[in-house]
N, C-alpha and C. Protein backbone atom coordinates (compact mmCIF):
# COMPACT_ATOMS: atom_id res chain seq x y z
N UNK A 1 -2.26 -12.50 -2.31
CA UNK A 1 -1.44 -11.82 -3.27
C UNK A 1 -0.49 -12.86 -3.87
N UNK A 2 -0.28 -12.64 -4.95
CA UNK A 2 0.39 -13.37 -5.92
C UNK A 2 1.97 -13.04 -6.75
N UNK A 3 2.82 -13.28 -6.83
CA UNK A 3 3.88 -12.93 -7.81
C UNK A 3 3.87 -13.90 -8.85
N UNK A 4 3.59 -13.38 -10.19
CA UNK A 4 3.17 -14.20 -10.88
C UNK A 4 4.89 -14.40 -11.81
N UNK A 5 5.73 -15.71 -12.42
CA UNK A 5 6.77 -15.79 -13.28
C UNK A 5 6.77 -14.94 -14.35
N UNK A 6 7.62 -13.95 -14.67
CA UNK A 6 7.74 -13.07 -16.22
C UNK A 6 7.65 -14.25 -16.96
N UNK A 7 6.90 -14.37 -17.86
CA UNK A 7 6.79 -15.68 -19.33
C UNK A 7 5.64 -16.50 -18.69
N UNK A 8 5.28 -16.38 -17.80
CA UNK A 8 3.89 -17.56 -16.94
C UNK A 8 3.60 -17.54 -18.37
N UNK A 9 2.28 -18.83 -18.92
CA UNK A 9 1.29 -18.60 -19.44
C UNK A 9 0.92 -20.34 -19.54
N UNK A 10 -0.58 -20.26 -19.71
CA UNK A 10 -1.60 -21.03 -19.35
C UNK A 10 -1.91 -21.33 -17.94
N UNK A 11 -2.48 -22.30 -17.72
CA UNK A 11 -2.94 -22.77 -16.05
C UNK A 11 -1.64 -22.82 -15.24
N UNK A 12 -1.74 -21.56 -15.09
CA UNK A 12 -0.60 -21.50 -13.67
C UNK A 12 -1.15 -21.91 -12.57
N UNK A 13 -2.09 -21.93 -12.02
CA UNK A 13 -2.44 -22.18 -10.45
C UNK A 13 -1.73 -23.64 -10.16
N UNK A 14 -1.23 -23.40 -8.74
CA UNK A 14 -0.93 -24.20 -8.02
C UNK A 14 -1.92 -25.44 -7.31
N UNK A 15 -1.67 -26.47 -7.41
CA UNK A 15 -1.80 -27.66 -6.98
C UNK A 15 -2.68 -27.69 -5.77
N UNK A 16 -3.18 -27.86 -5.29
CA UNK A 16 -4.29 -27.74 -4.19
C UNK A 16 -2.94 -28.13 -2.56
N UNK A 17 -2.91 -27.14 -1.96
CA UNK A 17 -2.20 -27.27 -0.95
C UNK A 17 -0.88 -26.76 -0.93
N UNK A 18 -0.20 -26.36 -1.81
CA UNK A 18 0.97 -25.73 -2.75
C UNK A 18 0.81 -24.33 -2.64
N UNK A 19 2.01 -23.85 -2.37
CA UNK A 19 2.27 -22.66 -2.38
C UNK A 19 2.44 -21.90 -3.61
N UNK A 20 3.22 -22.38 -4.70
CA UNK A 20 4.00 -22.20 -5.77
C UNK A 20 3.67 -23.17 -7.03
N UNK A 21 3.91 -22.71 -8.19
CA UNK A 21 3.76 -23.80 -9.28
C UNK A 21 4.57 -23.53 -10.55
N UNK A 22 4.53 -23.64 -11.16
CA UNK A 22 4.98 -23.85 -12.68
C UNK A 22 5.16 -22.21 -13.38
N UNK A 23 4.45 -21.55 -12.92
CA UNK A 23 3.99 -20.00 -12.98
C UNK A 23 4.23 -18.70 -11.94
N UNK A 24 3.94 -19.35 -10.52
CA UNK A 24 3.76 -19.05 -9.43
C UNK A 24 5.22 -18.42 -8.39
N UNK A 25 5.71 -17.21 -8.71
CA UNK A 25 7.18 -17.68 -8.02
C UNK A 25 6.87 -17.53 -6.07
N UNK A 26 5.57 -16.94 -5.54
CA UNK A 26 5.56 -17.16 -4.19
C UNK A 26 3.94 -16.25 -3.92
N UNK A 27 3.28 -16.90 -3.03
CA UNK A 27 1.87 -16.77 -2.76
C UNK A 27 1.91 -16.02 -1.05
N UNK A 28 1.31 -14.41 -0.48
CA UNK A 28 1.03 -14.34 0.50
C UNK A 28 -0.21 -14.28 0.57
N UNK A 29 -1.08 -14.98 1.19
CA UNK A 29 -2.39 -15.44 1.22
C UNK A 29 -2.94 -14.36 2.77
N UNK A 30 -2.25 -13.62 3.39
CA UNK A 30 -2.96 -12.43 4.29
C UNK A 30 -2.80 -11.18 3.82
N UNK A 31 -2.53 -11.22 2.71
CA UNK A 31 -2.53 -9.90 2.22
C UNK A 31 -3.75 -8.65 2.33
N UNK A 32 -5.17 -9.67 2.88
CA UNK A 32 -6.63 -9.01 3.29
C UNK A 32 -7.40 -8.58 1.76
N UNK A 33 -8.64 -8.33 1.96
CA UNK A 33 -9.49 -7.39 0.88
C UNK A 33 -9.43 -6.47 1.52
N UNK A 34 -10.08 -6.00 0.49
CA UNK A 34 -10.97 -4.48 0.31
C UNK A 34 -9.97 -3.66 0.45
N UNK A 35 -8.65 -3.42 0.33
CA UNK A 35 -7.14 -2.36 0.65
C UNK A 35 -7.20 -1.93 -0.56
N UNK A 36 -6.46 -0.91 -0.10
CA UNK A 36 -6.08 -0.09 -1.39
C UNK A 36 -4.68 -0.98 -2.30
N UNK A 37 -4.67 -0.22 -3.39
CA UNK A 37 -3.60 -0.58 -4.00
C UNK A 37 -2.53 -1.20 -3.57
N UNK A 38 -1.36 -2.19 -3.45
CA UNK A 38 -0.26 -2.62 -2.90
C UNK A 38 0.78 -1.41 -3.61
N UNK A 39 1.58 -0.66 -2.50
CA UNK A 39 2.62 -0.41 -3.40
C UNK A 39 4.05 -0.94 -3.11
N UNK A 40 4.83 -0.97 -4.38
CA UNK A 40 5.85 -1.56 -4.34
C UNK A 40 6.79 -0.52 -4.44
N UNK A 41 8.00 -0.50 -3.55
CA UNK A 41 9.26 0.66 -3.60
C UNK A 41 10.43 -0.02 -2.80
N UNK A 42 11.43 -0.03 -3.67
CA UNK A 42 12.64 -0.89 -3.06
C UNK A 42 12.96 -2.06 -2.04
N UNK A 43 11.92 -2.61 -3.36
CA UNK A 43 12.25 -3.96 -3.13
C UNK A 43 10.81 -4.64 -1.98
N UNK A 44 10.56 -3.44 -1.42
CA UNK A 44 9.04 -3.94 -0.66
C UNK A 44 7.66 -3.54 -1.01
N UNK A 45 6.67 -4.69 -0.82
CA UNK A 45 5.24 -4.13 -0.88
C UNK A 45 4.93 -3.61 0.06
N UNK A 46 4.28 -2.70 0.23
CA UNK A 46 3.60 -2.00 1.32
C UNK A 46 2.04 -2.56 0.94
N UNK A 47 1.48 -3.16 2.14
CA UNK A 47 -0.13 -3.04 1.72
C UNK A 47 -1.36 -2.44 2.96
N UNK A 48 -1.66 -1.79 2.89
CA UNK A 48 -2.46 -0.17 3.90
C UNK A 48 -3.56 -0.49 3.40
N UNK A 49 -4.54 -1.44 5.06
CA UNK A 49 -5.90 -0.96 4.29
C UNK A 49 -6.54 -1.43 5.65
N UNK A 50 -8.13 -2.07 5.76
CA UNK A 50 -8.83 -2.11 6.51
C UNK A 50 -8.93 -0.93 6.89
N UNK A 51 -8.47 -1.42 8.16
CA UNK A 51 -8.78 -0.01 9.67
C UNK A 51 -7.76 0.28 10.10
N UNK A 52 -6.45 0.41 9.30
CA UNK A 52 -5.05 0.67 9.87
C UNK A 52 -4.07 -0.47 9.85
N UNK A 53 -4.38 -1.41 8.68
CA UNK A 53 -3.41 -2.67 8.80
C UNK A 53 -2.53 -1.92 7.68
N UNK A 54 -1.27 -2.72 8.48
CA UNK A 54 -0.02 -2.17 7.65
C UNK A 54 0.97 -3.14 7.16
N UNK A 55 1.41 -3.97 6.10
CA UNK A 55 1.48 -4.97 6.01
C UNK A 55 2.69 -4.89 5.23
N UNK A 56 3.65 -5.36 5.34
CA UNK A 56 5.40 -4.66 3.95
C UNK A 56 5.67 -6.54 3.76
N UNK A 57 5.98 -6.37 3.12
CA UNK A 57 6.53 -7.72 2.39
C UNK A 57 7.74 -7.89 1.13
N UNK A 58 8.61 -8.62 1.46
CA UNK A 58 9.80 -8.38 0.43
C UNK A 58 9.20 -8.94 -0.99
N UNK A 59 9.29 -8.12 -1.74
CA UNK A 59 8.57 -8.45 -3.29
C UNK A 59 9.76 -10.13 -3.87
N UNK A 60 10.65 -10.14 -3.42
CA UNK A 60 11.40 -10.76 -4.53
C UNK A 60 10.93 -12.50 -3.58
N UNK A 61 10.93 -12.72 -2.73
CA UNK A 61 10.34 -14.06 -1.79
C UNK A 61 9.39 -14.07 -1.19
N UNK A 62 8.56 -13.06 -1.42
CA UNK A 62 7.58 -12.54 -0.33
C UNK A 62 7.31 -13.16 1.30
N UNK A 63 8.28 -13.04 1.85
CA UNK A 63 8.39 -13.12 3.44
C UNK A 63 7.77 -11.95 3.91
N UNK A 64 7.42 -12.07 4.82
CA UNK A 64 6.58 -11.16 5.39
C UNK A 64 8.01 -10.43 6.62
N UNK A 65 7.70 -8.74 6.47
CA UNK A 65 8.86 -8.36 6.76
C UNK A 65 8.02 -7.55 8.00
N UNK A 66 6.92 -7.17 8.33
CA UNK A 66 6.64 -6.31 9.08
C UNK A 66 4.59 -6.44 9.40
N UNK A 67 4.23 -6.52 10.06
CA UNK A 67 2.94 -5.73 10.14
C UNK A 67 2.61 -5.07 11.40
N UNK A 68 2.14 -4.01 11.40
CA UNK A 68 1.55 -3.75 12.28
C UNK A 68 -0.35 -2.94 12.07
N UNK A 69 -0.59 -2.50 13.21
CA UNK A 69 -1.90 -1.57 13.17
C UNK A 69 -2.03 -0.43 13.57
N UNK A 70 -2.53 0.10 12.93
CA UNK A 70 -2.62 2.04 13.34
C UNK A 70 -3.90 2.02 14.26
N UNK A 71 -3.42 2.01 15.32
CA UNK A 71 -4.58 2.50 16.16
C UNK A 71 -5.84 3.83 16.04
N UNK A 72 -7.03 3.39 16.12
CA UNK A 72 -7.82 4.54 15.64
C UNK A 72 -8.22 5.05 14.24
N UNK A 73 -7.65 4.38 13.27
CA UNK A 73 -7.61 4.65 12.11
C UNK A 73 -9.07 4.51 11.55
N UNK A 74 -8.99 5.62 10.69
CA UNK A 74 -10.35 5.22 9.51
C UNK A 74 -9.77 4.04 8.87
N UNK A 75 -10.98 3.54 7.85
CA UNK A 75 -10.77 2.89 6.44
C UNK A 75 -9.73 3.82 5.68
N UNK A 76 -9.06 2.74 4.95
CA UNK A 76 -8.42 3.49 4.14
C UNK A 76 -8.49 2.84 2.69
N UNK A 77 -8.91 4.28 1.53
CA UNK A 77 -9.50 3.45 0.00
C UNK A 77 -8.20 4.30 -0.82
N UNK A 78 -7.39 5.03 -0.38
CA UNK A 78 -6.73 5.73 -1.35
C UNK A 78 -5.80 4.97 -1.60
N UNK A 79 -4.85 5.14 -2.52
CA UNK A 79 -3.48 3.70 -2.54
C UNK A 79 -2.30 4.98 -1.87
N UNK A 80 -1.50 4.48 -1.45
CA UNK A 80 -0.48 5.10 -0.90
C UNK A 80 0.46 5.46 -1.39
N UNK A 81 1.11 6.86 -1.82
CA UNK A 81 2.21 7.23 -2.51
C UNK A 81 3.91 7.08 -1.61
N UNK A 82 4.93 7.61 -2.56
CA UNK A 82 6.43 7.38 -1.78
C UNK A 82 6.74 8.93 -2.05
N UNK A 83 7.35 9.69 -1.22
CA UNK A 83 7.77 10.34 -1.81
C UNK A 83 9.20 10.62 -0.89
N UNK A 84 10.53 10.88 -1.31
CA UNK A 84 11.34 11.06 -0.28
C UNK A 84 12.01 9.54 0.84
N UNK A 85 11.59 8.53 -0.12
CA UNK A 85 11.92 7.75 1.28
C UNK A 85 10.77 7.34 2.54
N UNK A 86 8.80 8.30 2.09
CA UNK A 86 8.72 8.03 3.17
C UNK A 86 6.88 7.99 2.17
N UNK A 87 6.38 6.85 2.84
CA UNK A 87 5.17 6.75 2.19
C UNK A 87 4.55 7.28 3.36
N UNK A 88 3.80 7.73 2.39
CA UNK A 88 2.09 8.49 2.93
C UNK A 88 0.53 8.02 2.01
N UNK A 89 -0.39 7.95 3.27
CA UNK A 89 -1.44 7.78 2.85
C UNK A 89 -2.87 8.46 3.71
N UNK A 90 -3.90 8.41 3.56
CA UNK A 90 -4.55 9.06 3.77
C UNK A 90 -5.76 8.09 4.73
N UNK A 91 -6.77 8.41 5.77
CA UNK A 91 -7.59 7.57 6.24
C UNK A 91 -8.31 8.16 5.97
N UNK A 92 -10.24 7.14 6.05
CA UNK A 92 -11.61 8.22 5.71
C UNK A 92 -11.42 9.20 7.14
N UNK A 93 -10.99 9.28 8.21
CA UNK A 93 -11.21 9.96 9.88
C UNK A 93 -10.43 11.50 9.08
N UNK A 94 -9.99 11.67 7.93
CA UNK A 94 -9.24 12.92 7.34
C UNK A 94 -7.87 13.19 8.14
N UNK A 95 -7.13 11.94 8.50
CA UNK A 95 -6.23 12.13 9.16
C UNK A 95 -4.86 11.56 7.95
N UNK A 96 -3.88 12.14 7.19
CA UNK A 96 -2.54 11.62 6.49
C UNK A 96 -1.13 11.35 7.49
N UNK A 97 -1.15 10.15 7.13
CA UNK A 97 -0.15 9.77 8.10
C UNK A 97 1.43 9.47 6.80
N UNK A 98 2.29 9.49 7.64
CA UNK A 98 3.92 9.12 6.52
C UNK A 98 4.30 8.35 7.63
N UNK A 99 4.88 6.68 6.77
CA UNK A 99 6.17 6.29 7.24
C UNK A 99 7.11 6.18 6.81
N UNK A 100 8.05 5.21 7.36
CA UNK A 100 9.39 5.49 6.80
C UNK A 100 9.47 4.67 5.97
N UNK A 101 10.16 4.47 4.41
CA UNK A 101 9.94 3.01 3.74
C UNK A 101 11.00 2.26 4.56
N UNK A 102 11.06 0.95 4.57
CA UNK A 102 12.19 0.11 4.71
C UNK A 102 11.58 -0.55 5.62
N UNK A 103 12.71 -1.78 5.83
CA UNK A 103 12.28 -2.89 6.68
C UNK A 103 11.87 -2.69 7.96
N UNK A 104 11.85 -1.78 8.61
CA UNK A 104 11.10 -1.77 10.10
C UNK A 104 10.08 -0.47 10.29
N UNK A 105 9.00 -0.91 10.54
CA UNK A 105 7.77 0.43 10.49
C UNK A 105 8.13 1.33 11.48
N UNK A 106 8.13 2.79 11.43
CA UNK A 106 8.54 3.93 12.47
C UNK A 106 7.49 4.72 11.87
N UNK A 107 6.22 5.62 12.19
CA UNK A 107 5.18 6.44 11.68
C UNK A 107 5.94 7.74 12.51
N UNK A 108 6.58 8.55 11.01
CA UNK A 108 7.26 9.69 10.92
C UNK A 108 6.15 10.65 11.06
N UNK A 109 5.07 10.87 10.56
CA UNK A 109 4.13 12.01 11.28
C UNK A 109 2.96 11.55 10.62
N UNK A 110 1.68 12.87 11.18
CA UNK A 110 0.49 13.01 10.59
C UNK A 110 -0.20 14.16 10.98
N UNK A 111 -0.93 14.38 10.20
CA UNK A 111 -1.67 15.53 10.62
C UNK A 111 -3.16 15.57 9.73
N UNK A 112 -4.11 16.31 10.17
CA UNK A 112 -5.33 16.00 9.87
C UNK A 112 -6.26 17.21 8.51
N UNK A 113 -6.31 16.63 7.82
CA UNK A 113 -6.94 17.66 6.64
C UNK A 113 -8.74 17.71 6.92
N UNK A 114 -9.04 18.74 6.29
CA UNK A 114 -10.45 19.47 6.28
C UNK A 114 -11.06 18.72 5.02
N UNK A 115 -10.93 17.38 5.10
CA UNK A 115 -11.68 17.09 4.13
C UNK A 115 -11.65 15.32 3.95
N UNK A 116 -12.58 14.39 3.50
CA UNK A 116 -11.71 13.21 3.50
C UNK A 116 -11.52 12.40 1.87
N UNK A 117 -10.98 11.57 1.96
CA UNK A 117 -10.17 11.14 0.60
C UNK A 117 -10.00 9.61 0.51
N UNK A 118 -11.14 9.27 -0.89
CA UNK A 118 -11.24 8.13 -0.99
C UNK A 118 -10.43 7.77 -2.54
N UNK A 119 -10.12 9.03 -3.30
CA UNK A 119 -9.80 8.90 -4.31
C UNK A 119 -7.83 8.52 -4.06
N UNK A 120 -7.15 8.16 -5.03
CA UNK A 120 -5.66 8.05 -5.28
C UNK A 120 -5.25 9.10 -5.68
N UNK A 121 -4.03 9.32 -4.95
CA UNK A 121 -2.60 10.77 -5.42
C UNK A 121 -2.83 10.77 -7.08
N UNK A 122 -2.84 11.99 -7.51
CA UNK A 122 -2.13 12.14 -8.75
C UNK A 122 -1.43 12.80 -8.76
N UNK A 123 -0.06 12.52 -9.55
CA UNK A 123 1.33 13.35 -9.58
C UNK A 123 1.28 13.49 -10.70
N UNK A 124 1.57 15.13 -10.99
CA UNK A 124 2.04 15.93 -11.97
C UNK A 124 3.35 16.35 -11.63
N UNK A 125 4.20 15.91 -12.68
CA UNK A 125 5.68 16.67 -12.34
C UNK A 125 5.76 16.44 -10.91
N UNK A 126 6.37 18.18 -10.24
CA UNK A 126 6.44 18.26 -9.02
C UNK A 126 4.86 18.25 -8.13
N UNK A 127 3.71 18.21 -8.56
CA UNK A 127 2.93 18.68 -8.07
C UNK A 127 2.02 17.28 -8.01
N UNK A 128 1.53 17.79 -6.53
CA UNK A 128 0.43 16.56 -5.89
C UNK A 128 -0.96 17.03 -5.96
N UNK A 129 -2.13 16.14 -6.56
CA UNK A 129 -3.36 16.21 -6.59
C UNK A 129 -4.29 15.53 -5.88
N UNK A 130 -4.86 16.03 -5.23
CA UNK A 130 -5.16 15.35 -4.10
C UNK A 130 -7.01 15.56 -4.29
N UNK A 131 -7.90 14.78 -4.63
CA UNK A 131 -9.18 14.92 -4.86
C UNK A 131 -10.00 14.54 -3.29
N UNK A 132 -10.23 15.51 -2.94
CA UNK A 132 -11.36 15.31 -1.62
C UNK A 132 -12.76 15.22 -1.43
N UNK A 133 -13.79 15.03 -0.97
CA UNK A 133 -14.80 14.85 -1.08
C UNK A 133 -15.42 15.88 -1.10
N UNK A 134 -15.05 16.88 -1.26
CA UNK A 134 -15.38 18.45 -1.39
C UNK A 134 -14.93 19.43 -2.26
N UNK A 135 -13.04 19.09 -1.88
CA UNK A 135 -12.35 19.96 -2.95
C UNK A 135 -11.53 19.48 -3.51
N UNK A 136 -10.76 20.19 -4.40
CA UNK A 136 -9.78 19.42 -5.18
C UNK A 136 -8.49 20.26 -4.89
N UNK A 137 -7.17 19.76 -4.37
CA UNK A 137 -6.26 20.39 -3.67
C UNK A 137 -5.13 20.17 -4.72
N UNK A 138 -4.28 20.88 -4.75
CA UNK A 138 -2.94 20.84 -5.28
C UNK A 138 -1.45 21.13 -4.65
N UNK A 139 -0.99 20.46 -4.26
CA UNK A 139 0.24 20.97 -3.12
C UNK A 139 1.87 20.75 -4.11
N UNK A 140 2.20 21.45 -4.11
CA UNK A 140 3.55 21.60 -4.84
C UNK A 140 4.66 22.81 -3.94
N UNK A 141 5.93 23.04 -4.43
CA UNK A 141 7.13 23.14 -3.73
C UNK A 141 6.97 24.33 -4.47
């Protein structure tokens, strides 16, 4: 993963062995494939993927602030929403888990849906869309 300078332009890449360049304001190179979306929310990336890797990183130096692993976990292809202070995301095992945002990981709950979910949240207004491999759900207040 990359933070690329607001105004970069042309051959930004860094120098062979270099972290940083001309373009480049800081490089985390374990960020993994195949994850879902990175999301970013005050001030941290969250990045949720494999088989339960959980990975937060401060966006503005990218130090690595946290990882851990969810034991048991499916794959996870959906990108992970915030809502409240507390991201949630979804595994293929049909299990949604929430943590807490901020600098130290605490997994605030989960519970297991009748269905599994490879697609991303869509938010309407107040209302969550949730596309399953079967049905199409809508959860709102």
């Amino acid at each position: 993963m990359f933070a690329i300078r607001a105004g970069a332009e042309g051959d930004i890449t860094p120098k062979d062995g270099e972290m940083t360049g001309s373009g480049v304001e800081w490089i985390f190179p374990d960020a993994g494939l195949g994850n879902a979306s990175p999301l970013l929310y005050d001030g941290l990336i969250y990045i949720i993927g494999g088989r339960g890797d959980i990975i937060c990183v401060n966006a503005v130096g990218g130090a690595l602030v946290y990882k851990t692993r969810l034991r048991g976990a499916g794959a996870i292809w959906a990108s992970p929403w915030v809502f409240n202070d507390k991201i949630c995301f979804f595994d293929e095992k049909r299990v949604t888990r929430i943590i807490k945002a901020g600098e130290k990981y605490e997994l605030l709950s989960q519970n297991t849906l009748d269905d599994k979910f490879w697609s991303s949240v869509a938010i309407a207004g107040d209302a969550y869309i949730f596309k399953g491999a079967e049905k199409l759900y809508c959860v709102k207040e």
